[in-house]
N, C-alpha and C. Protein backbone atom coordinates (compact mmCIF):
# COMPACT_ATOMS: atom_id res chain seq x y z
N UNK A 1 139.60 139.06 133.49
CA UNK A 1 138.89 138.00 132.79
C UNK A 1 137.92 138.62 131.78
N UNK A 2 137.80 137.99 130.77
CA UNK A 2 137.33 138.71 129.39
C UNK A 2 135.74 138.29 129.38
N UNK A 3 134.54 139.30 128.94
CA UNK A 3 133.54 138.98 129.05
C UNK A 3 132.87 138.89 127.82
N UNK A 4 132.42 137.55 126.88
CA UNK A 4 131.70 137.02 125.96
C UNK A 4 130.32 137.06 125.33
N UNK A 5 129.87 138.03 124.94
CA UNK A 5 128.38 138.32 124.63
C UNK A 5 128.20 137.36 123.13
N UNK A 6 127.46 136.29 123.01
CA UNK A 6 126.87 135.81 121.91
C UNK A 6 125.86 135.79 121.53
N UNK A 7 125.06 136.34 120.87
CA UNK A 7 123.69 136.81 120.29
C UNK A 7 122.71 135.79 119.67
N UNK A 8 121.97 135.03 119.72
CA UNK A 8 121.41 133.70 118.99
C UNK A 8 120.13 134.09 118.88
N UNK A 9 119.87 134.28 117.69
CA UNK A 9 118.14 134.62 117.39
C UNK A 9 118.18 135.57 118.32
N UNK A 10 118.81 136.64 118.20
CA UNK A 10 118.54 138.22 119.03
C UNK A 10 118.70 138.83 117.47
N UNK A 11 117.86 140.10 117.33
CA UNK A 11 117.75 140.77 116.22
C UNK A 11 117.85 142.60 116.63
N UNK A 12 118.35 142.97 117.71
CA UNK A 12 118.62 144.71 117.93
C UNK A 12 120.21 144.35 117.74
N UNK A 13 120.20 145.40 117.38
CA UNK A 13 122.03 145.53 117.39
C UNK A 13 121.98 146.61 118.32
N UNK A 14 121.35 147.76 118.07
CA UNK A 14 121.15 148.75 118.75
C UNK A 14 121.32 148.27 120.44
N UNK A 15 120.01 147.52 120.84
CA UNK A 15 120.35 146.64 122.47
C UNK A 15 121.79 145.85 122.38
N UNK A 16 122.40 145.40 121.57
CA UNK A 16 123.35 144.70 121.90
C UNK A 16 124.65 145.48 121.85
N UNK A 17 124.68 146.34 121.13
CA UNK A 17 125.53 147.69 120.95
C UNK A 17 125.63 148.78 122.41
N UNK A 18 124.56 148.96 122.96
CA UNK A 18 124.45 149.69 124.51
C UNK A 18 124.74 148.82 125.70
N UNK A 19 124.30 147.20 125.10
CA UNK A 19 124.33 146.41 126.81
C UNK A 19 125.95 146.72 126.65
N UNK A 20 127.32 146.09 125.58
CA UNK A 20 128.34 146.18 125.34
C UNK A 20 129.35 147.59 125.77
N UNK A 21 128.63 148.72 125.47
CA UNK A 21 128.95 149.73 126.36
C UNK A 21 128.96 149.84 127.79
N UNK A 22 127.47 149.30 128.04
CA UNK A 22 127.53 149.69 129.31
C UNK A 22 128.13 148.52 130.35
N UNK A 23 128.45 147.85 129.86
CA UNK A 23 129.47 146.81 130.61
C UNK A 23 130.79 147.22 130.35
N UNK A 24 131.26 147.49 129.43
CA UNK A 24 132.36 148.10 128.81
C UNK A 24 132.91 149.02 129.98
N UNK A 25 131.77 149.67 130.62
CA UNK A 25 131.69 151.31 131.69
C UNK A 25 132.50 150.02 132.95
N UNK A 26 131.43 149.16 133.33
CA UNK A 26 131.77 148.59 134.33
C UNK A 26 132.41 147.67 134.93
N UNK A 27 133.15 147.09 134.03
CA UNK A 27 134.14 145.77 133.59
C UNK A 27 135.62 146.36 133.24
N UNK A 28 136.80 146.51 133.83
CA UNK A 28 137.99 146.51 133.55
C UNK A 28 138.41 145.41 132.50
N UNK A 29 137.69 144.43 132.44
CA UNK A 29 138.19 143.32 131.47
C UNK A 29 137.50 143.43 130.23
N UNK A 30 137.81 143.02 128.83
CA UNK A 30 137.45 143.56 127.69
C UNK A 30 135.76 142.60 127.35
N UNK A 31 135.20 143.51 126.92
CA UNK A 31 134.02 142.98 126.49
C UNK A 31 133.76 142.97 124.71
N UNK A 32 133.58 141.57 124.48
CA UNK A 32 133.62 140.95 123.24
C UNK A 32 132.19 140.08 122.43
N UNK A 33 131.79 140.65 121.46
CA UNK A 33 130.90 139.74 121.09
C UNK A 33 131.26 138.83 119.86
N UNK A 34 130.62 137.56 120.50
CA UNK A 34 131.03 136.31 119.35
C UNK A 34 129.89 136.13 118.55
N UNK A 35 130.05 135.37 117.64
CA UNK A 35 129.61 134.25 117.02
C UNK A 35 129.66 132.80 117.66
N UNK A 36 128.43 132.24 117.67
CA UNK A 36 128.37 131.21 118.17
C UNK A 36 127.16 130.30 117.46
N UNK A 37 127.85 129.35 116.41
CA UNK A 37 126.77 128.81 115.66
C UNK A 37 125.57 127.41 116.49
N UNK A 38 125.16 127.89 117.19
CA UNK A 38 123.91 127.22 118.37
C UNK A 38 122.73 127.22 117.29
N UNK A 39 121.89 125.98 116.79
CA UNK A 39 121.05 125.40 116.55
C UNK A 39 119.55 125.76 117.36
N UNK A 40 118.66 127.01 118.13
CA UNK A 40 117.93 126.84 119.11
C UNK A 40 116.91 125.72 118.60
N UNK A 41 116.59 125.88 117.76
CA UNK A 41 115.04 125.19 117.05
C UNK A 41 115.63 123.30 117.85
N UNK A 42 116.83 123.37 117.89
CA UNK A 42 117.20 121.45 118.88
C UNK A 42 116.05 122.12 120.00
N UNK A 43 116.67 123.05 121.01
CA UNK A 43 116.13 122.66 122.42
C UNK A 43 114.85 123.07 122.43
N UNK A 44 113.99 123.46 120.97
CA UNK A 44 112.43 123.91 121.15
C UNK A 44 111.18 122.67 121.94
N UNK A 45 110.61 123.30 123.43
CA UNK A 45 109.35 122.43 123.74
C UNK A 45 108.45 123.09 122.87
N UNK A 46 107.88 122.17 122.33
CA UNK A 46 106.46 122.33 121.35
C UNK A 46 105.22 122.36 122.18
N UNK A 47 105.66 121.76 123.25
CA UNK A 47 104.59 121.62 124.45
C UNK A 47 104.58 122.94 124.92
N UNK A 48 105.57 123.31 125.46
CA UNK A 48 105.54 124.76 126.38
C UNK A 48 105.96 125.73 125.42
N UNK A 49 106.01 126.31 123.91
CA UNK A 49 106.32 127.16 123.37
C UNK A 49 107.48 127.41 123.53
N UNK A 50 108.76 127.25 124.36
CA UNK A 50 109.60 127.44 124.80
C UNK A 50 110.92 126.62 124.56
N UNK A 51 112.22 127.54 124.46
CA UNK A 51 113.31 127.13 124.65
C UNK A 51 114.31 126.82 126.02
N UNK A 52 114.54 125.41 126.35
CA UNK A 52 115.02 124.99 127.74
C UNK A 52 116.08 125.25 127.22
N UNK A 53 117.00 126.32 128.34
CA UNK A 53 118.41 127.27 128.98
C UNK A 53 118.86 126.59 128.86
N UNK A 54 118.66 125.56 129.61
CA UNK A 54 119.66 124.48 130.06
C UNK A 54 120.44 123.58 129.33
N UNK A 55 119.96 123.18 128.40
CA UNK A 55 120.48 122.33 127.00
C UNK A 55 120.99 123.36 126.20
N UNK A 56 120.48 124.86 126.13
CA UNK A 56 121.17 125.37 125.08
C UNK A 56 122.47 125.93 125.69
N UNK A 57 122.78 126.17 127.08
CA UNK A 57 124.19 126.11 127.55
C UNK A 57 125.05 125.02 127.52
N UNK A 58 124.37 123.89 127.92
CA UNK A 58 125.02 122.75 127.67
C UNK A 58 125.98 122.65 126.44
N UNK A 59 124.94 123.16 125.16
CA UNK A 59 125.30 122.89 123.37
C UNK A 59 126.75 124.24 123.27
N UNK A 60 126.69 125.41 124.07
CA UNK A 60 127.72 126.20 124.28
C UNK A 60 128.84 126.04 124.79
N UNK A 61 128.64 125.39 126.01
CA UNK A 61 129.86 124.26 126.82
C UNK A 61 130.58 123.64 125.73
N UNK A 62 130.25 122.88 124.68
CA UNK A 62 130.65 122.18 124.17
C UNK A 62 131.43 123.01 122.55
N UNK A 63 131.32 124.59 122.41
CA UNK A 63 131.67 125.49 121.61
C UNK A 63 132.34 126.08 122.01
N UNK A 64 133.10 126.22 123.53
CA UNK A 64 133.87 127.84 123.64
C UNK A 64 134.63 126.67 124.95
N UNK A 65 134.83 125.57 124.68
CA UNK A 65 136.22 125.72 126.07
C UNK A 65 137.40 126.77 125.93
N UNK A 66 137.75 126.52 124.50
CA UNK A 66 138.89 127.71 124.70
C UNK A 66 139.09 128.92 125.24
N UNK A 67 137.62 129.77 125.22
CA UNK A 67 137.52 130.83 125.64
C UNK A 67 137.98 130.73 127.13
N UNK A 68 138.59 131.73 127.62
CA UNK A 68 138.55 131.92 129.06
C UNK A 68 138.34 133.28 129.53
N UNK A 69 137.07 132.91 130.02
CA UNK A 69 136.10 134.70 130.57
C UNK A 69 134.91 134.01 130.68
N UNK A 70 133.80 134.63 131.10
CA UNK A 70 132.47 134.17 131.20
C UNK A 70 131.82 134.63 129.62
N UNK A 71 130.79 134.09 129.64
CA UNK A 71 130.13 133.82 128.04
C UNK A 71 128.73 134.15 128.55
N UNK A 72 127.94 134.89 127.91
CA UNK A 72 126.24 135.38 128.16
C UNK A 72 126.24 134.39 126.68
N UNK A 73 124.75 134.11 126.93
CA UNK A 73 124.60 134.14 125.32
C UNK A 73 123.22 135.10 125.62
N UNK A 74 122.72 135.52 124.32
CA UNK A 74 122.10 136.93 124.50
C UNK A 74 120.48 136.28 123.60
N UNK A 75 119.67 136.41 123.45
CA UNK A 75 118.82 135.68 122.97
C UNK A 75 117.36 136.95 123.24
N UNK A 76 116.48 136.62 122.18
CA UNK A 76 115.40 137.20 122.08
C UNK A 76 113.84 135.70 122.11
N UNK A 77 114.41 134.80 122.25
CA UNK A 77 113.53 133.63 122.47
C UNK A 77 113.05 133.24 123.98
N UNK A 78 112.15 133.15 124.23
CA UNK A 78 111.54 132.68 125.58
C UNK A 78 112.02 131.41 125.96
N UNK A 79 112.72 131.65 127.32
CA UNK A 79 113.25 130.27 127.61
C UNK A 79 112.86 129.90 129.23
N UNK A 80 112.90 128.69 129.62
CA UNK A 80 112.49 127.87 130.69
C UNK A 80 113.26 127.14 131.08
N UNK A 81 112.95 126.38 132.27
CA UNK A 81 113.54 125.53 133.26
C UNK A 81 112.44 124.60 133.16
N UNK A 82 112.57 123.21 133.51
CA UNK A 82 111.45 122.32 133.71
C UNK A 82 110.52 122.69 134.99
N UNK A 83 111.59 123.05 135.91
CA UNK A 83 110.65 123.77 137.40
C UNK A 83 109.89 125.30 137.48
N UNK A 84 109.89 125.97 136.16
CA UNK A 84 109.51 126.96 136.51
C UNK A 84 108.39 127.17 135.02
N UNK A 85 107.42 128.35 134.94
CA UNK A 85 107.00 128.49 133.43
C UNK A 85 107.72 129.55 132.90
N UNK A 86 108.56 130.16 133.48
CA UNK A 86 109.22 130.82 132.21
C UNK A 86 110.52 131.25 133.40
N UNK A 87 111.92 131.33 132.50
CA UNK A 87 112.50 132.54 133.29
C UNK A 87 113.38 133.75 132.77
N UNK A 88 114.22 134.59 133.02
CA UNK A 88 115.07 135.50 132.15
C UNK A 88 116.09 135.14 132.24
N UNK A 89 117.03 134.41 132.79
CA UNK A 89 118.47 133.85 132.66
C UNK A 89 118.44 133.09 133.48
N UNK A 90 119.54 132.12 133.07
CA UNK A 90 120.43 131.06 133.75
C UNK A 90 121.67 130.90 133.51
N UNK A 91 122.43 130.38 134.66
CA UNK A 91 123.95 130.78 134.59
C UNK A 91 123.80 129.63 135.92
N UNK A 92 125.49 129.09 135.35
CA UNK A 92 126.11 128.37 136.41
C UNK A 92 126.73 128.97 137.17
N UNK A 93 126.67 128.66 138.44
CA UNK A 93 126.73 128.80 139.39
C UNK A 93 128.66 128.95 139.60
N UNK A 94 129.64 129.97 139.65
CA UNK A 94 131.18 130.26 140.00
C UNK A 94 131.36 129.32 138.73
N UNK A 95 130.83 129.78 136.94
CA UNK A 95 131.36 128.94 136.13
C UNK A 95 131.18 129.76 135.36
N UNK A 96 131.61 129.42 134.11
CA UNK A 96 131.55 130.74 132.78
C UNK A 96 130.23 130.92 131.70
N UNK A 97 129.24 129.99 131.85
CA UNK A 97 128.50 130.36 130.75
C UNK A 97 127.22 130.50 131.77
N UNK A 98 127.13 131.33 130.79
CA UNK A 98 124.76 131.95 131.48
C UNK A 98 124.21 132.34 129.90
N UNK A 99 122.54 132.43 130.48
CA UNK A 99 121.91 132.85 128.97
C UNK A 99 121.47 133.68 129.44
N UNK A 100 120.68 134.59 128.63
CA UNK A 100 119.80 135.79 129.35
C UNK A 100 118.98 136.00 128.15
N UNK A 101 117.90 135.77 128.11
CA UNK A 101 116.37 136.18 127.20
C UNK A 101 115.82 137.36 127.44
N UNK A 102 115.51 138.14 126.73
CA UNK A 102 115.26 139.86 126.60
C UNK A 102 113.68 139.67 126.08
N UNK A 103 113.36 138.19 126.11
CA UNK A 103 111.77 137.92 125.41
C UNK A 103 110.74 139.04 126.11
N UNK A 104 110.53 138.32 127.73
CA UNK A 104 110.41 139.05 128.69
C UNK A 104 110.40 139.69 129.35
N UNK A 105 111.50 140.90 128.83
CA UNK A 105 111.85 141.56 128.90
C UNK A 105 111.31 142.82 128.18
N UNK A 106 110.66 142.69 127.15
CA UNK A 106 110.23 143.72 126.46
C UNK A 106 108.96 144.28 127.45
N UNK A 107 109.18 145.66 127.25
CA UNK A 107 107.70 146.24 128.08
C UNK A 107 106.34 145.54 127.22
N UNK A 108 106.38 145.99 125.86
CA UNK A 108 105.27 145.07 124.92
C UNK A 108 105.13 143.68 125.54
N UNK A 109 105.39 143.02 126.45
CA UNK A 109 104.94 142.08 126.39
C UNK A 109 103.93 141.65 127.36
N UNK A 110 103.87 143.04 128.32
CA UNK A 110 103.43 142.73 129.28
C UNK A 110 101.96 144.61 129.11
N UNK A 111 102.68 145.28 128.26
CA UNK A 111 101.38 146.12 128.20
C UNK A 111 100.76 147.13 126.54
N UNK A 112 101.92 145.88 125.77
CA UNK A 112 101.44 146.12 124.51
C UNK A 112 102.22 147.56 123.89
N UNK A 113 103.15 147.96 124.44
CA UNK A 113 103.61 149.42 124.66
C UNK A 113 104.83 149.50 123.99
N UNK A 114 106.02 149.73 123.62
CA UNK A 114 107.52 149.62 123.35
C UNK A 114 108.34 150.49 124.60
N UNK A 115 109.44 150.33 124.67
CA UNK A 115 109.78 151.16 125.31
C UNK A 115 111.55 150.52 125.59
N UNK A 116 112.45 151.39 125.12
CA UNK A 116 113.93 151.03 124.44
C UNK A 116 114.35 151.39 125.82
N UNK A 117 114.13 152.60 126.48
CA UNK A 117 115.19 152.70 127.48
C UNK A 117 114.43 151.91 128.61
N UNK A 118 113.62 151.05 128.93
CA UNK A 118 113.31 150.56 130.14
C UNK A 118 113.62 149.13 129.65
N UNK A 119 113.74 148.58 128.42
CA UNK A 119 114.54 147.60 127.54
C UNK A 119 115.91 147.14 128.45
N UNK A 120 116.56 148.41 128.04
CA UNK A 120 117.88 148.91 127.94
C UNK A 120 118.06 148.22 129.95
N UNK A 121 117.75 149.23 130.65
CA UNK A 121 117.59 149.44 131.90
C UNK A 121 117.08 147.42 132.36
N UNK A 122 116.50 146.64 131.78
CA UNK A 122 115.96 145.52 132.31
C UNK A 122 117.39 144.64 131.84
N UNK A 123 117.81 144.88 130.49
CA UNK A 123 118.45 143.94 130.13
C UNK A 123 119.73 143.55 131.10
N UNK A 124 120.45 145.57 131.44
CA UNK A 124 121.77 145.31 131.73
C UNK A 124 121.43 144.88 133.39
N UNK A 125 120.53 145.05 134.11
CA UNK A 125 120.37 144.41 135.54
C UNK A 125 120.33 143.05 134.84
N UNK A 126 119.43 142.54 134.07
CA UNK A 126 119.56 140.59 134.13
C UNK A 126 121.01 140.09 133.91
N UNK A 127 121.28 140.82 132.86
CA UNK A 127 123.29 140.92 132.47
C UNK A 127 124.06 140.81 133.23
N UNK A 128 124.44 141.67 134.38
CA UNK A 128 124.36 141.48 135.57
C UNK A 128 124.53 140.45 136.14
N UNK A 129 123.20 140.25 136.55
CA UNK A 129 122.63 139.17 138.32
C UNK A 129 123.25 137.73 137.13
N UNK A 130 123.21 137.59 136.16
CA UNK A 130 123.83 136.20 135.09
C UNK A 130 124.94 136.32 135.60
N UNK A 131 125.75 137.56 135.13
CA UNK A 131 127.23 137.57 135.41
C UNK A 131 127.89 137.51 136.45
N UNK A 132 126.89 138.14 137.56
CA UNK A 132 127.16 137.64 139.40
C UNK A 132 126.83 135.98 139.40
N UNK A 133 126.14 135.74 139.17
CA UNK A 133 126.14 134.12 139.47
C UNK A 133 127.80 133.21 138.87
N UNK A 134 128.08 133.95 137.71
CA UNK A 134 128.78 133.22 136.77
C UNK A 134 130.26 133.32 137.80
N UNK A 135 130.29 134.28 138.37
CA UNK A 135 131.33 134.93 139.74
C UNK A 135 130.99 134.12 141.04
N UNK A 136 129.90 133.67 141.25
CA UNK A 136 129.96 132.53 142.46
C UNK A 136 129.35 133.19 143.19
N UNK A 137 128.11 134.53 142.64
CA UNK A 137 127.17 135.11 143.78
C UNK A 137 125.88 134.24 143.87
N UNK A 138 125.52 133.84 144.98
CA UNK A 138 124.16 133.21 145.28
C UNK A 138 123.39 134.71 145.06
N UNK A 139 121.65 134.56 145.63
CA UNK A 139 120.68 135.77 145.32
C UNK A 139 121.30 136.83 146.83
N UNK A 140 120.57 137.67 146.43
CA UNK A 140 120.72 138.61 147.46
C UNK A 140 119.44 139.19 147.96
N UNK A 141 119.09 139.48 149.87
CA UNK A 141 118.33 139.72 150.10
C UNK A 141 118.22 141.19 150.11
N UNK A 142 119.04 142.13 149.29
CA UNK A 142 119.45 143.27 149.27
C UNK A 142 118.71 143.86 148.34
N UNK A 143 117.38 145.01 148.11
CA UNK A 143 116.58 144.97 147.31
C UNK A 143 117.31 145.99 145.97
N UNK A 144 118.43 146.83 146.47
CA UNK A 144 118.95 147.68 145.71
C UNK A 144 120.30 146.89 145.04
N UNK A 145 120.64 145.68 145.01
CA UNK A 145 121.38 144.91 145.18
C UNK A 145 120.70 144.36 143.80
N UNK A 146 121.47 144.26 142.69
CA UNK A 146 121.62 143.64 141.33
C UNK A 146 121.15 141.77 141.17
N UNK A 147 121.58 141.40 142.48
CA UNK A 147 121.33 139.68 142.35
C UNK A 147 120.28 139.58 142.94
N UNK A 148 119.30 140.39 143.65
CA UNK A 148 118.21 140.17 144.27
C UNK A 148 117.32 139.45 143.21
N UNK A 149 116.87 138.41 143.68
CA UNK A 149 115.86 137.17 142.97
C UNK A 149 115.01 138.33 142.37
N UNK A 150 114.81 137.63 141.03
CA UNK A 150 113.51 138.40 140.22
C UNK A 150 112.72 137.47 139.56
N UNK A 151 111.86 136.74 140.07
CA UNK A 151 111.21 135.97 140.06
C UNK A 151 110.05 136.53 138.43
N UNK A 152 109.75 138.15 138.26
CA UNK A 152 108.63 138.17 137.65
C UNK A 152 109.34 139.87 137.22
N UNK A 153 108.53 140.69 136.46
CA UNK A 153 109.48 141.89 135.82
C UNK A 153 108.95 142.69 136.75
N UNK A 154 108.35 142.97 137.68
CA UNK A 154 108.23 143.85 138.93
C UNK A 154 109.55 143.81 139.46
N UNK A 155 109.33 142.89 139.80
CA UNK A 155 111.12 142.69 141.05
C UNK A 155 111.79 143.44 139.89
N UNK A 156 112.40 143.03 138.63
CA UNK A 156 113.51 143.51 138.20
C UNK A 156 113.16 145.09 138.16
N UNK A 157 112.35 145.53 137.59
CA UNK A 157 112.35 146.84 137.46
C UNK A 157 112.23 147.66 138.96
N UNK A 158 112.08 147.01 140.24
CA UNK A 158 112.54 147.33 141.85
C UNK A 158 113.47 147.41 142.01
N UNK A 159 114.61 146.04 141.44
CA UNK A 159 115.87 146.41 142.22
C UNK A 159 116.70 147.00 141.49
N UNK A 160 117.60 147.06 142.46
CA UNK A 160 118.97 147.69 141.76
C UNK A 160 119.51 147.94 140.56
N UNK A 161 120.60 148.75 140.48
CA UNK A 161 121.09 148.16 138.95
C UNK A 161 122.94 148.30 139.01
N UNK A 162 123.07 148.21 140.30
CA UNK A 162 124.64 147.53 140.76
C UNK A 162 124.58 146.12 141.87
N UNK A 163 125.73 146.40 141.91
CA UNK A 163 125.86 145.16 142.95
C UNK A 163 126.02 145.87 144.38
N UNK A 164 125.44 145.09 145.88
CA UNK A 164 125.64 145.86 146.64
C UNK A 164 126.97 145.70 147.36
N UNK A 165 127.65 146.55 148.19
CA UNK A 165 128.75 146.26 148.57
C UNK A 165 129.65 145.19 149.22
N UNK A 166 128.51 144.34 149.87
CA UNK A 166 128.78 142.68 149.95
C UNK A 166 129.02 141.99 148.59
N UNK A 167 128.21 142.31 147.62
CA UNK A 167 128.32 141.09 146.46
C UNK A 167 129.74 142.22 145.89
N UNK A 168 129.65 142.87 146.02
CA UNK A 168 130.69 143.32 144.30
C UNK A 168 131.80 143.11 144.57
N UNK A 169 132.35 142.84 146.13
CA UNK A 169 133.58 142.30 146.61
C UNK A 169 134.25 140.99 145.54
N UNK A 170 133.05 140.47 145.19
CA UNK A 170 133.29 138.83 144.99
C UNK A 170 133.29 138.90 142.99
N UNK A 171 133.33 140.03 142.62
CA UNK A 171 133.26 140.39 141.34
C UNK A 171 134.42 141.05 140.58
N UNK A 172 135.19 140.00 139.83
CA UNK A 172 136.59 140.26 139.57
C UNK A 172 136.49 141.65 138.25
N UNK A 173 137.06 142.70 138.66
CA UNK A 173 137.28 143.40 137.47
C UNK A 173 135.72 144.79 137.38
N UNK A 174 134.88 144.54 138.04
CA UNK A 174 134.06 145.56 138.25
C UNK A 174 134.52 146.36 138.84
N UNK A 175 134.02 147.87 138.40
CA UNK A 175 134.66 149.25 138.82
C UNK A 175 133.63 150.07 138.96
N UNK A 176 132.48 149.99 138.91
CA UNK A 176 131.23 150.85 139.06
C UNK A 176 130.56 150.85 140.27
């Protein structure tokens, strides 16, 4: 099954050029990036600064039935859930599309600092735990374990950066 990277208001090529490799490493199935003409400025809260996931997968649903593989869309915009104040991806649950925001992801955001390979290292774990969900993995209480809940960028930069041998069973086409 073929895996779909679409970029929307993301501006590294460089990050999107390495996540693509390094899935490339771990995916038997071909990894592809689209074009996907998504509108974000529709799903902007003016209230919460923020772009809701949820509508902008929805607006994707409605761009790629044809595709058949799972679909990231790849994004540099801060996005939310109504239940939460911020999060780094969402993905349906054993279905093909997830988002994943790299907003939060930046070390600068949290100590004013840059830093490409801990970038690099955050993105492809959220890439990941998106793409395990999109496979029909719930979280994992496994701390070295890729789907382990990451509620805040501590956890992510704790856990893992595979799947553990329970989840990767359930992960078609991974080889790492």
């Amino acid at each position: 099954m073929e895996i779909f990277i679409a970029p929307i208001k993301f501006y590294s090529a460089v990050l999107l050029q390495n996540l693509v490799n390094e899935l490339s490493k771990r995916f038997s199935s071909g990894i592809h990036v689209i074009d996907l003409k998504i509108n974000l400025d529709d799903f902007f809260s003016v209230d919460r600064k923020q772009y809701f996931s949820t509508q902008i997968i929805a607006e994707a649903m409605k761009l790629t039935d044809e595709f058949d593989g799972k679909i990231i869309l790849l994004t540099d915009v801060d996005i939310f859930v109504p239940v939460l104040t911020f999060i780094f991806g969402e993905a349906q649950l054993n279905e093909k599309h997830s988002i994943l925001s790299v907003c939060r992801l930046h070390e600068e955001f949290y100590s004013g600092i840059s830093n490409e390979k801990l970038l690099l290292e955050r993105t492809i774990k959220e890439a990941l735990h998106e793409l395990g969900h999109c496979y029909g993995l719930r979280h994992c209480l496994d701390w070295d374990c890729v789907m382990h809940s990451s509620p805040g960028i501590e956890e992510v930069d704790i856990k893992g950066d595979t799947f553990c041998s329970k989840c990767i069973s359930s992960i078609e086409g991974y080889k790492h």
